[in-house]
N, C-alpha and C. Protein backbone atom coordinates (compact mmCIF):
# COMPACT_ATOMS: atom_id res chain seq x y z
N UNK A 1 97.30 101.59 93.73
CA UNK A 1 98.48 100.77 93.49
C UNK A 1 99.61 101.24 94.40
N UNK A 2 100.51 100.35 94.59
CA UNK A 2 102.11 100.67 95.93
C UNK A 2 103.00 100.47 94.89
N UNK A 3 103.89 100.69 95.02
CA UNK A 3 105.28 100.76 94.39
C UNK A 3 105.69 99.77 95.01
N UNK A 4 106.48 98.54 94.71
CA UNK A 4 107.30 97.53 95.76
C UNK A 4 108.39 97.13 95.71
N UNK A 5 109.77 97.22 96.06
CA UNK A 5 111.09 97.35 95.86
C UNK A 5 111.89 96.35 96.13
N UNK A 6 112.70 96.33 96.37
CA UNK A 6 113.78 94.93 96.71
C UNK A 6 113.97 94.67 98.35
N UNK A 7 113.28 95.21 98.86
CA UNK A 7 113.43 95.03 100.49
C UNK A 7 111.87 95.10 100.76
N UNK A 8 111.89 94.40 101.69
CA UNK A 8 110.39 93.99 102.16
C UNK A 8 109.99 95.42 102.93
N UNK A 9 108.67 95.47 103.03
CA UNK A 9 108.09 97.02 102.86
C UNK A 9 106.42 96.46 103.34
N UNK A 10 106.03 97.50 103.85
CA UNK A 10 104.41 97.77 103.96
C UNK A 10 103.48 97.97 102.53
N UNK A 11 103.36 97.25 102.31
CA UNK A 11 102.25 97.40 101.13
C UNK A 11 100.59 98.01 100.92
N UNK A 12 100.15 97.19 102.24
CA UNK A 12 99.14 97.89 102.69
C UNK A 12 99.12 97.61 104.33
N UNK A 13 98.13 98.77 104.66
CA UNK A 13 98.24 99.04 106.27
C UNK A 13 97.38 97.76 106.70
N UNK A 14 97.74 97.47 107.97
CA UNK A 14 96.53 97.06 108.82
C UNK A 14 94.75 97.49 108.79
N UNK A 15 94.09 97.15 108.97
CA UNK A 15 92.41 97.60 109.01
C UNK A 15 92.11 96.73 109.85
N UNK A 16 91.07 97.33 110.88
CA UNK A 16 90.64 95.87 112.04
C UNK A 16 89.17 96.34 110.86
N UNK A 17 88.55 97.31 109.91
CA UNK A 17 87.53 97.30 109.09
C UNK A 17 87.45 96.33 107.99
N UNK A 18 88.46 95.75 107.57
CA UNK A 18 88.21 94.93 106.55
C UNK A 18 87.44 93.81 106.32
N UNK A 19 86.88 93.76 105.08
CA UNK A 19 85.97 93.00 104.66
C UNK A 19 87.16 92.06 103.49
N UNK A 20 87.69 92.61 102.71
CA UNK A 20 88.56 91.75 101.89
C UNK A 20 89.36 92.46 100.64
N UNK A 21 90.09 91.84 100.40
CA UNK A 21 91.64 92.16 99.77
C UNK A 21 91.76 91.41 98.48
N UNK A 22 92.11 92.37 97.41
CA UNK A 22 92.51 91.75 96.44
C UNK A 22 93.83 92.21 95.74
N UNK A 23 94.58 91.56 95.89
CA UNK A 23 95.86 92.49 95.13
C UNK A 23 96.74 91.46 93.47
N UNK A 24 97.11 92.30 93.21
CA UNK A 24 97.20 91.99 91.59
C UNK A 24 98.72 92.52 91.20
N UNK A 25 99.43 91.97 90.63
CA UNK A 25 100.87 91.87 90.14
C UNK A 25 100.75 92.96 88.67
N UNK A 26 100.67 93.69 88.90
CA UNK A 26 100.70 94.38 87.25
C UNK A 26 102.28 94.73 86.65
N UNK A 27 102.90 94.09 87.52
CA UNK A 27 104.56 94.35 87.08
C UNK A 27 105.02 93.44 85.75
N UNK A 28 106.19 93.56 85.87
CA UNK A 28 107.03 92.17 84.76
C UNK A 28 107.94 91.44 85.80
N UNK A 29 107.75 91.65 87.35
CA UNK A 29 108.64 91.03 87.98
C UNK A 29 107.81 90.28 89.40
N UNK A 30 108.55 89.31 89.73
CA UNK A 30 107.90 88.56 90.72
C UNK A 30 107.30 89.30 92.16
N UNK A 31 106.67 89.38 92.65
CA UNK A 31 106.23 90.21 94.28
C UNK A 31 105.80 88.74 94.67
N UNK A 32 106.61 88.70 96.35
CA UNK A 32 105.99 88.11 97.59
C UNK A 32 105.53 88.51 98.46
N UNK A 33 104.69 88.40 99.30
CA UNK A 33 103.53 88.75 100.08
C UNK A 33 104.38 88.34 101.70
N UNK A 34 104.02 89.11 102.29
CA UNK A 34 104.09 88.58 104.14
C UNK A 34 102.90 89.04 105.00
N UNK A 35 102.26 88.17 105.29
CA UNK A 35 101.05 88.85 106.18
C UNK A 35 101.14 89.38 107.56
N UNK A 36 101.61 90.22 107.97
CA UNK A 36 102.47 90.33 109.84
C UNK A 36 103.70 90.13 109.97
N UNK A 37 104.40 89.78 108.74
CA UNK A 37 105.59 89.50 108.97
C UNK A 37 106.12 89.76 107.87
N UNK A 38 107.82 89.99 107.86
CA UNK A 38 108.77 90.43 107.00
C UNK A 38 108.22 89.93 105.44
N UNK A 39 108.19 90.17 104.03
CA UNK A 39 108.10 89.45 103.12
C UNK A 39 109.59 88.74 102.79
N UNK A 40 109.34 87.89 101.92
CA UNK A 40 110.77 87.11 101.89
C UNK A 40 110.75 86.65 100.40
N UNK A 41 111.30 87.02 99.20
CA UNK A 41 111.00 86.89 98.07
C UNK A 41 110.85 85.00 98.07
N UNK A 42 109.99 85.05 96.40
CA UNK A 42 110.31 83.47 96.32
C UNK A 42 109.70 82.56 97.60
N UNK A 43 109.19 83.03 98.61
CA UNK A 43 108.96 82.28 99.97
C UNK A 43 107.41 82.64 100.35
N UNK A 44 106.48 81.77 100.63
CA UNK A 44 105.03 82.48 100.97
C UNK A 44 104.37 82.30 99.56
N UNK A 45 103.58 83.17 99.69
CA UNK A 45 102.45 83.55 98.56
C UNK A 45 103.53 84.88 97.68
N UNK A 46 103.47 84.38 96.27
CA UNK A 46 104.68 84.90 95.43
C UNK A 46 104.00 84.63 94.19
N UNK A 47 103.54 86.09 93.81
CA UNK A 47 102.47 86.64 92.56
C UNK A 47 103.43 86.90 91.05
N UNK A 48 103.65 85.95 90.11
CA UNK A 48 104.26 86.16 89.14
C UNK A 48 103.54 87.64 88.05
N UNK A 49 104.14 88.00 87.20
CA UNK A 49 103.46 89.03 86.68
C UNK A 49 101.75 88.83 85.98
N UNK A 50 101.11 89.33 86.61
CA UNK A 50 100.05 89.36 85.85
C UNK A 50 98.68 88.17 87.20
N UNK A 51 99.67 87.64 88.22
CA UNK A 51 98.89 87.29 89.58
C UNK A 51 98.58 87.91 89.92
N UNK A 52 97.61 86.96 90.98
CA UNK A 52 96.28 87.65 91.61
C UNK A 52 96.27 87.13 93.00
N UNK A 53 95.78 87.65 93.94
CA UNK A 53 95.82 87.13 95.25
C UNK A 53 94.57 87.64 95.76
N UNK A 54 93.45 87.33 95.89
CA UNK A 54 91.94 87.03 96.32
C UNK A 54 92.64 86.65 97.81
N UNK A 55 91.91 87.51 98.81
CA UNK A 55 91.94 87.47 100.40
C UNK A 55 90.33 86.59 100.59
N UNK A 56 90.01 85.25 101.02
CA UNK A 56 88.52 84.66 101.44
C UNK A 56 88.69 84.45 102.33
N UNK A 57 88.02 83.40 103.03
CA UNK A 57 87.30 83.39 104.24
C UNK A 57 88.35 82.50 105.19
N UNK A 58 89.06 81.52 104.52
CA UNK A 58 90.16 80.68 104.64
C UNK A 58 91.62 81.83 105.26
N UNK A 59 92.09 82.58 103.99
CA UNK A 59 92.95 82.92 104.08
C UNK A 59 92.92 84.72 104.94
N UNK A 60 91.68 84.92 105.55
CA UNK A 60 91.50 86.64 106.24
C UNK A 60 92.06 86.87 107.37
N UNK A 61 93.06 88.34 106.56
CA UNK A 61 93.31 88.74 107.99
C UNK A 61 93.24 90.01 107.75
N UNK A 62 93.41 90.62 109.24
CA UNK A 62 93.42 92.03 109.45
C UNK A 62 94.32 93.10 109.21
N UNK A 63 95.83 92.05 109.98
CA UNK A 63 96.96 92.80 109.73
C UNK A 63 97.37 93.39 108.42
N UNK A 64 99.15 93.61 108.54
CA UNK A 64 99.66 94.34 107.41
C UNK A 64 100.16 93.54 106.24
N UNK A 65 100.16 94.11 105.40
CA UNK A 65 100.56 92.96 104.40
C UNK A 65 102.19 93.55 103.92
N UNK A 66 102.82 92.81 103.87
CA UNK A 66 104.45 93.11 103.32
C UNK A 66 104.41 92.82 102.02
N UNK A 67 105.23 93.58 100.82
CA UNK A 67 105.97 93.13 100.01
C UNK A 67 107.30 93.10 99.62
N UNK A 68 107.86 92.26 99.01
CA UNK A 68 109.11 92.27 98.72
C UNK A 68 109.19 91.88 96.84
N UNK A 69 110.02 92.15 95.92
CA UNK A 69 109.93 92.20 94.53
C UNK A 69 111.47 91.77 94.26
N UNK A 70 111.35 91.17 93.02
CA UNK A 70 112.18 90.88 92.67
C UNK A 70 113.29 92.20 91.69
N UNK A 71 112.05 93.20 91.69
CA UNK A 71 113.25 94.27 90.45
C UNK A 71 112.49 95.43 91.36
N UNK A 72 113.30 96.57 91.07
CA UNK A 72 112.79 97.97 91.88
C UNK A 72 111.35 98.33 91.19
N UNK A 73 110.90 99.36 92.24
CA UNK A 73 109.44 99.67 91.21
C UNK A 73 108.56 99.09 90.84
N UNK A 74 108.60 97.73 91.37
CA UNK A 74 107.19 96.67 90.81
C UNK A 74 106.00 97.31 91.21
N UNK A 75 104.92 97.49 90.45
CA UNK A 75 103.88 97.88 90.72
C UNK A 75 102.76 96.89 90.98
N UNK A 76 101.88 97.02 92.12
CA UNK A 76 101.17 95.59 92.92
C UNK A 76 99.76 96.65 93.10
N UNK A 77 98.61 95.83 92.02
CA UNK A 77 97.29 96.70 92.48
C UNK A 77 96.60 96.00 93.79
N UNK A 78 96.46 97.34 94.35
CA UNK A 78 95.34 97.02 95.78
C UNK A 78 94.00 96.96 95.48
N UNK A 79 92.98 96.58 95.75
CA UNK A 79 91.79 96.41 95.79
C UNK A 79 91.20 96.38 97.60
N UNK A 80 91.27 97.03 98.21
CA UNK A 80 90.76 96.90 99.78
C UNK A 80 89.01 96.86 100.14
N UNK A 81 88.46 95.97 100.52
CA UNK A 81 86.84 96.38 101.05
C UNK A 81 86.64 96.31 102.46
N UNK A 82 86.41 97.63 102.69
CA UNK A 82 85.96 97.71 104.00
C UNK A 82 84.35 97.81 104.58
């Protein structure tokens, strides 16, 4: 799990190994996602508490993933397969 704060942040690193990504909202507060780019609350892919974000075949990438949260300390589970 990452810690995710009120300013957009690295959540998880880049992997050119990845196979696929699952990340999960275990907070009480909203997290948005940026894939290569800044996160931007409310904007993008934006995991209410208790969301889920499944990485498939549609949506894969390699790069970094950003988050940004609506309250300090949101906690966002990683799931990575390499």
């Amino acid at each position: 799990a990452v810690s995710v704060g009120v300013a957009s942040a690295q959540a998880v690193a880049s992997n050119a190994n990845r196979r696929g990504l699952v990340l999960v909202n275990t907070s009480s507060s909203r997290i948005s996602l940026g894939f290569g780019a800044t996160a931007v609350l409310d904007s993008g892919i934006t995991l209410y508490p208790g969301g889920v974000f499944q990485m498939d075949e549609y949506l894969f990438d390699l790069g970094a993933v950003n988050a940004i949260a609506s309250a300090a300390t949101s906690n966002l589970a990683v799931q990575e397969y390499t």
